[in-house]
Protein backbone atom coordinates (compact mmCIF):
# COMPACT_ATOMS: atom_id res chain seq x y z
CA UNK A 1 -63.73 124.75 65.42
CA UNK A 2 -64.41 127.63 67.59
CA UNK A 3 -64.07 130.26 65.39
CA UNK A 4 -66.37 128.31 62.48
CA UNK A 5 -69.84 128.57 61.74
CA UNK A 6 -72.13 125.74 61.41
CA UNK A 7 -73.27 127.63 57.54
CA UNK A 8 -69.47 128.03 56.84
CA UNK A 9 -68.69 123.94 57.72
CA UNK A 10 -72.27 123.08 55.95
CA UNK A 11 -70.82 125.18 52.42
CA UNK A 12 -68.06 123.49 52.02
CA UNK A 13 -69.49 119.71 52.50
CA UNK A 14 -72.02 121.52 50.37
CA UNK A 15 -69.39 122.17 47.14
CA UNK A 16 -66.90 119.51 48.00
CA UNK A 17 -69.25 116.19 49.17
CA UNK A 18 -72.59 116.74 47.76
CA UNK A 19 -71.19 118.86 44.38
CA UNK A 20 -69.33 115.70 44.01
CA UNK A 21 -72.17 113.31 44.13
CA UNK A 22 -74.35 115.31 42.03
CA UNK A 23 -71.35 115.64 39.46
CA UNK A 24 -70.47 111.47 39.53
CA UNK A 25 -74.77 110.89 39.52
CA UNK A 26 -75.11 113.07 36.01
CA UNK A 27 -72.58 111.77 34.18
CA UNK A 28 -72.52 108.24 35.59
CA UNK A 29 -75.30 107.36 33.07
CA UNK A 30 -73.06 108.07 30.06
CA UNK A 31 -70.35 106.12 31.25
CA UNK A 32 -72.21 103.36 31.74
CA UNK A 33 -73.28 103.60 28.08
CA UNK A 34 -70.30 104.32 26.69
CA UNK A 35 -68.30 101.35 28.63
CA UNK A 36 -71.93 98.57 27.80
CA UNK A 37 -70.71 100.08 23.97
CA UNK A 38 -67.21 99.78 23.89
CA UNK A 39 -66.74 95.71 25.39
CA UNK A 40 -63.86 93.90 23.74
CA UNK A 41 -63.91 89.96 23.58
CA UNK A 42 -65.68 88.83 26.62
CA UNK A 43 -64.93 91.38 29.10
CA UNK A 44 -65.63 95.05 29.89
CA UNK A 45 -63.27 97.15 28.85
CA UNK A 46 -63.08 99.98 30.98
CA UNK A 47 -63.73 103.09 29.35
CA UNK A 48 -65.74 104.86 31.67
CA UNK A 49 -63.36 107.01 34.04
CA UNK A 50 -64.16 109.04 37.15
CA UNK A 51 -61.27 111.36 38.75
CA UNK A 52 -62.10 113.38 41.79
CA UNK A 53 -59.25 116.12 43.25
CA UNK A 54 -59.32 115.62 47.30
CA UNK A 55 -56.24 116.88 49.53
CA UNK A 56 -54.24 115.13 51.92
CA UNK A 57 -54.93 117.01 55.63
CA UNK A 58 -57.22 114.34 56.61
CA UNK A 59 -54.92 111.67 56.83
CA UNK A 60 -53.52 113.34 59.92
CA UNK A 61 -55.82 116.38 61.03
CA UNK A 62 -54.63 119.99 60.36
CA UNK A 63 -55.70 122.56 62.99
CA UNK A 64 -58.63 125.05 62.01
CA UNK A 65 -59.12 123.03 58.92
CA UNK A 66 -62.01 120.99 60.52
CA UNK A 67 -64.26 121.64 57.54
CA UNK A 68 -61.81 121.02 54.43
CA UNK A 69 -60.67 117.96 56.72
CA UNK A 70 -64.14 116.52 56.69
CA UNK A 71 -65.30 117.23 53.30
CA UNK A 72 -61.97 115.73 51.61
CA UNK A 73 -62.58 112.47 53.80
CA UNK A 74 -66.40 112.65 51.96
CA UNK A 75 -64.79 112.92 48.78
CA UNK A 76 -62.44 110.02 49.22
CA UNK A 77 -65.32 107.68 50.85
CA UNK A 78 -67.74 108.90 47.73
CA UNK A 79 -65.12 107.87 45.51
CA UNK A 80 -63.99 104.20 46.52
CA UNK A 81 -68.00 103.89 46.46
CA UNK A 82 -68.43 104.51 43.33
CA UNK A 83 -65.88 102.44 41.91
CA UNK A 84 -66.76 99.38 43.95
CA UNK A 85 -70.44 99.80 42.72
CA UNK A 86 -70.04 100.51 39.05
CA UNK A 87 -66.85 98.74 38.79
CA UNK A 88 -68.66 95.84 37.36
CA UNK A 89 -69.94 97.89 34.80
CA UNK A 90 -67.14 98.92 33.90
CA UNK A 91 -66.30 102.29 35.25
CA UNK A 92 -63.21 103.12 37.36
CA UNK A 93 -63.51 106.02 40.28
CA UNK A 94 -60.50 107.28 41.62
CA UNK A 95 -58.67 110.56 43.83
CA UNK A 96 -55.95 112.44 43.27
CA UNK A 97 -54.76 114.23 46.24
CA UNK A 98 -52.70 116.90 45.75
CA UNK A 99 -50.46 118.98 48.63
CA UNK A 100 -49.59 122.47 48.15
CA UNK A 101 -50.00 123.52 44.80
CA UNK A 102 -47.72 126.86 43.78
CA UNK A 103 -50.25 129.72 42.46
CA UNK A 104 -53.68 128.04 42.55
CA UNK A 105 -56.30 130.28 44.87
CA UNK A 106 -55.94 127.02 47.65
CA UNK A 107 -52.57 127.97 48.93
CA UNK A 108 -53.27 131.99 48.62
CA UNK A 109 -56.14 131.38 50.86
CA UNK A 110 -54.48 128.62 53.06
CA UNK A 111 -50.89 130.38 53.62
CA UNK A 112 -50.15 134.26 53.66
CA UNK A 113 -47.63 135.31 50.59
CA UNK A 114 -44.95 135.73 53.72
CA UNK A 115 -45.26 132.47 54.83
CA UNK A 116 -45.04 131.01 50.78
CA UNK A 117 -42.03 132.69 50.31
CA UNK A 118 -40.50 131.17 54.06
CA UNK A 119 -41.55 127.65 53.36
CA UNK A 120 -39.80 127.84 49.94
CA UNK A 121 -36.28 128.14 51.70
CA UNK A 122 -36.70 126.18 54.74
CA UNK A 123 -39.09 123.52 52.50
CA UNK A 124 -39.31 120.15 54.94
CA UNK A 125 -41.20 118.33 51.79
CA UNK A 126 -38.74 115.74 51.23
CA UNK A 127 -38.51 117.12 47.70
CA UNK A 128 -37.90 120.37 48.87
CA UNK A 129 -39.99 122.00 46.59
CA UNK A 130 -43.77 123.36 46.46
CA UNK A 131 -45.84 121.09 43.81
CA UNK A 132 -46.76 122.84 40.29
CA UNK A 133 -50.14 122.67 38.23
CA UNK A 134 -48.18 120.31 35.96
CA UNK A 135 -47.65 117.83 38.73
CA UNK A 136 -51.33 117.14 39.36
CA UNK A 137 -51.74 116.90 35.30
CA UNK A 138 -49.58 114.60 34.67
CA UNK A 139 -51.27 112.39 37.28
CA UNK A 140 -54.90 113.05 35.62
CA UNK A 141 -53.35 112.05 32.64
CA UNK A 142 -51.82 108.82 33.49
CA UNK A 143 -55.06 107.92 35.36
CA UNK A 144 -56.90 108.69 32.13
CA UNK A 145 -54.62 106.56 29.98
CA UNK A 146 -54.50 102.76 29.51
CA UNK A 147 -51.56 102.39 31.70
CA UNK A 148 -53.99 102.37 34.34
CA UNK A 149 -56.89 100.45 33.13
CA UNK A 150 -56.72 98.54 36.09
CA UNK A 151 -56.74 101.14 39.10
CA UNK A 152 -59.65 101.66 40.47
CA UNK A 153 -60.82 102.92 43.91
CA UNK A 154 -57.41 104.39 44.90
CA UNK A 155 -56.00 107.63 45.51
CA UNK A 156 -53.02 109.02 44.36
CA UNK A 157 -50.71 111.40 46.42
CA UNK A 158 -49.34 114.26 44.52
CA UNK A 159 -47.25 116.27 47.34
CA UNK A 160 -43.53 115.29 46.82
CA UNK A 161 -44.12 113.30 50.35
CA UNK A 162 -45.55 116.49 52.48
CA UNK A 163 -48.07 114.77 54.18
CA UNK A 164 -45.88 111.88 55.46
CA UNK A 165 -43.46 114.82 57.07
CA UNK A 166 -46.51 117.16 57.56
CA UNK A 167 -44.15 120.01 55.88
CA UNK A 168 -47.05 121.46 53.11
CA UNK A 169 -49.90 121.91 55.52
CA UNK A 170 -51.19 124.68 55.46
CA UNK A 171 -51.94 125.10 59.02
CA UNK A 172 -48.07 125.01 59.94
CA UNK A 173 -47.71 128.53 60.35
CA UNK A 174 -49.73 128.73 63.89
CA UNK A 175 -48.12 126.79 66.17
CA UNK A 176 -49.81 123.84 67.92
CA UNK A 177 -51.20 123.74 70.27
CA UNK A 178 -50.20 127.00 71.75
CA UNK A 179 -52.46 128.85 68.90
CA UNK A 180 -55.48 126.97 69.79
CA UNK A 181 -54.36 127.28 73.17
CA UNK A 182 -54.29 131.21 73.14
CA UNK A 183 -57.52 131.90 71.79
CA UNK A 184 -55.96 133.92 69.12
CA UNK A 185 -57.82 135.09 66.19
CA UNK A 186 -57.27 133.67 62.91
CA UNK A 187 -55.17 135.83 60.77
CA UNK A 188 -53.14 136.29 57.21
CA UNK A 189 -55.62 133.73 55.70
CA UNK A 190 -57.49 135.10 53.04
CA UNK A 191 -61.32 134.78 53.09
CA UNK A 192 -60.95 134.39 57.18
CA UNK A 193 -63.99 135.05 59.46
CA UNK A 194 -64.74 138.76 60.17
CA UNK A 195 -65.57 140.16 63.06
CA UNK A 196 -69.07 142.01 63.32
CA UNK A 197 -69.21 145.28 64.22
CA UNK A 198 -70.50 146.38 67.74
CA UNK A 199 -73.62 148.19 68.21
C-alpha cells in the first residue's frame, strides 16, 4: 500500500464498486418488469439476469494489488445482494471471475510482455495454459441460458484452477516478501505510479 494513493485506491472502488451499483440500480427496474411480464403457471420465471465480471486475487491477497483486491471483494458482496433481494422477484445476480485473460489490457497492465511470455512455458495453472476471451464467453453464455435458471448468487471461476495454485497472479513476478521487504519501486507494470520531479 505504500506506494498507493488514497485518489488512486478511491478510483478504482469508484469504477469497479460504485459503477457497479449504479449499473445493477438502472437497469434493475426493467428486469423487474420484464420477469412480473413473463410468469409461467404459478411461479416466476426467471428472466431477469444480472452478470458482473470480478477476479479472483481476493480470495487469497496478491501483493500491491490492495485496491483491485478490495474493489473485486465489493463486487462479489454487491452481487450475492442483489440476488438475495430481487431473487423473489425474479431476477438472478451472479460473478464470473476470470484469472489471466491472454490479450485483454488487464494482464498488459498487470504483467510485463517478458514475464507473459515466461509464465507461458513454466505455466503452474494446472491447465497449463493462460485463459482466452472465449473462455469467459462461454461462461456468460451458459449463465445467460436456461441451463442455469436456477443459479443465483454464485460466482463462477474461469482460471483453469490458477487461483487454487496461485500460478496466474499477477503479482508473482516480485517476490514475496523480499519485494515489499526492499522498498523497491514498482516496475514493468504499465500505468505504474510516477515519480514527481524534484524542484
Amino acid at each position: 500500500m505504500s506506494q498507493l494513493s488514497p485518489n488512486a485506491f478511491k478510483s478504482v472502488i469508484d469504477i469497479d464498486v460504485l459503477g457497479s451499483f449504479n449499473t445493477a440500480k438502472a437497469t434493475l427496474p426493467y428486469l423487474i418488469d420484464s420477469a412480473r411480464d413473463n410468469k409461467h403457471y404459478s411461479s416466476i420465471s426467471l428472466t431477469g439476469r444480472i452478470l458482473f465480471i470480478s477476479a479472483t486475487m481476493h480470495y487469497t491477497g496478491v501483493p500491491l494489488q490492495t485496491h483491485v483486491v478490495a474493489a473485486k471483494a465489493g463486487v462479489d458482496a454487491l452481487s450475492t445482494q442483489i440476488g438475495i433481494e430481487y431473487g423473489p422477484l425474479g431476477i438472478t445476480s451472479n460473478v464470473i471471475a476470470p484469472g489471466g485473460i491472454a490479450g485483454t489490457e488487464g494482464m498488459d497492465r498487470l504483467a510485463s510482455q517478458s514475464t507473459l511470455k515466461e509464465k507461458a512455458t513454466r505455466s503452474i495453472i494446472p491447465l497449463q495454459r493462460q485463459g482466452h476471451v472465449k473462455d469467459v464467453v462461454d461462461a456468460a453464455v451458459w449463465l445467460f441460458s436456461d441451463a442455469a435458471n436456477y443459479v443465483n448468487c454464485e460466482t463462477i471461476v474461469v482460471d483453469g484452477g490458477a487461483w487454487r495454485t496461485f500460478g496466474a497472479s499477477p503479482g508473482a513476478e516480485f517476490r514475496y516478501p523480499d519485494f515489499l521487504l526492499g522498498g523497491e519501486e514498482v516496475k514493468g507494470v504499465k500505468g505504474g505510479k510516477r515519480e514527481k520531479g524534484k524542484l
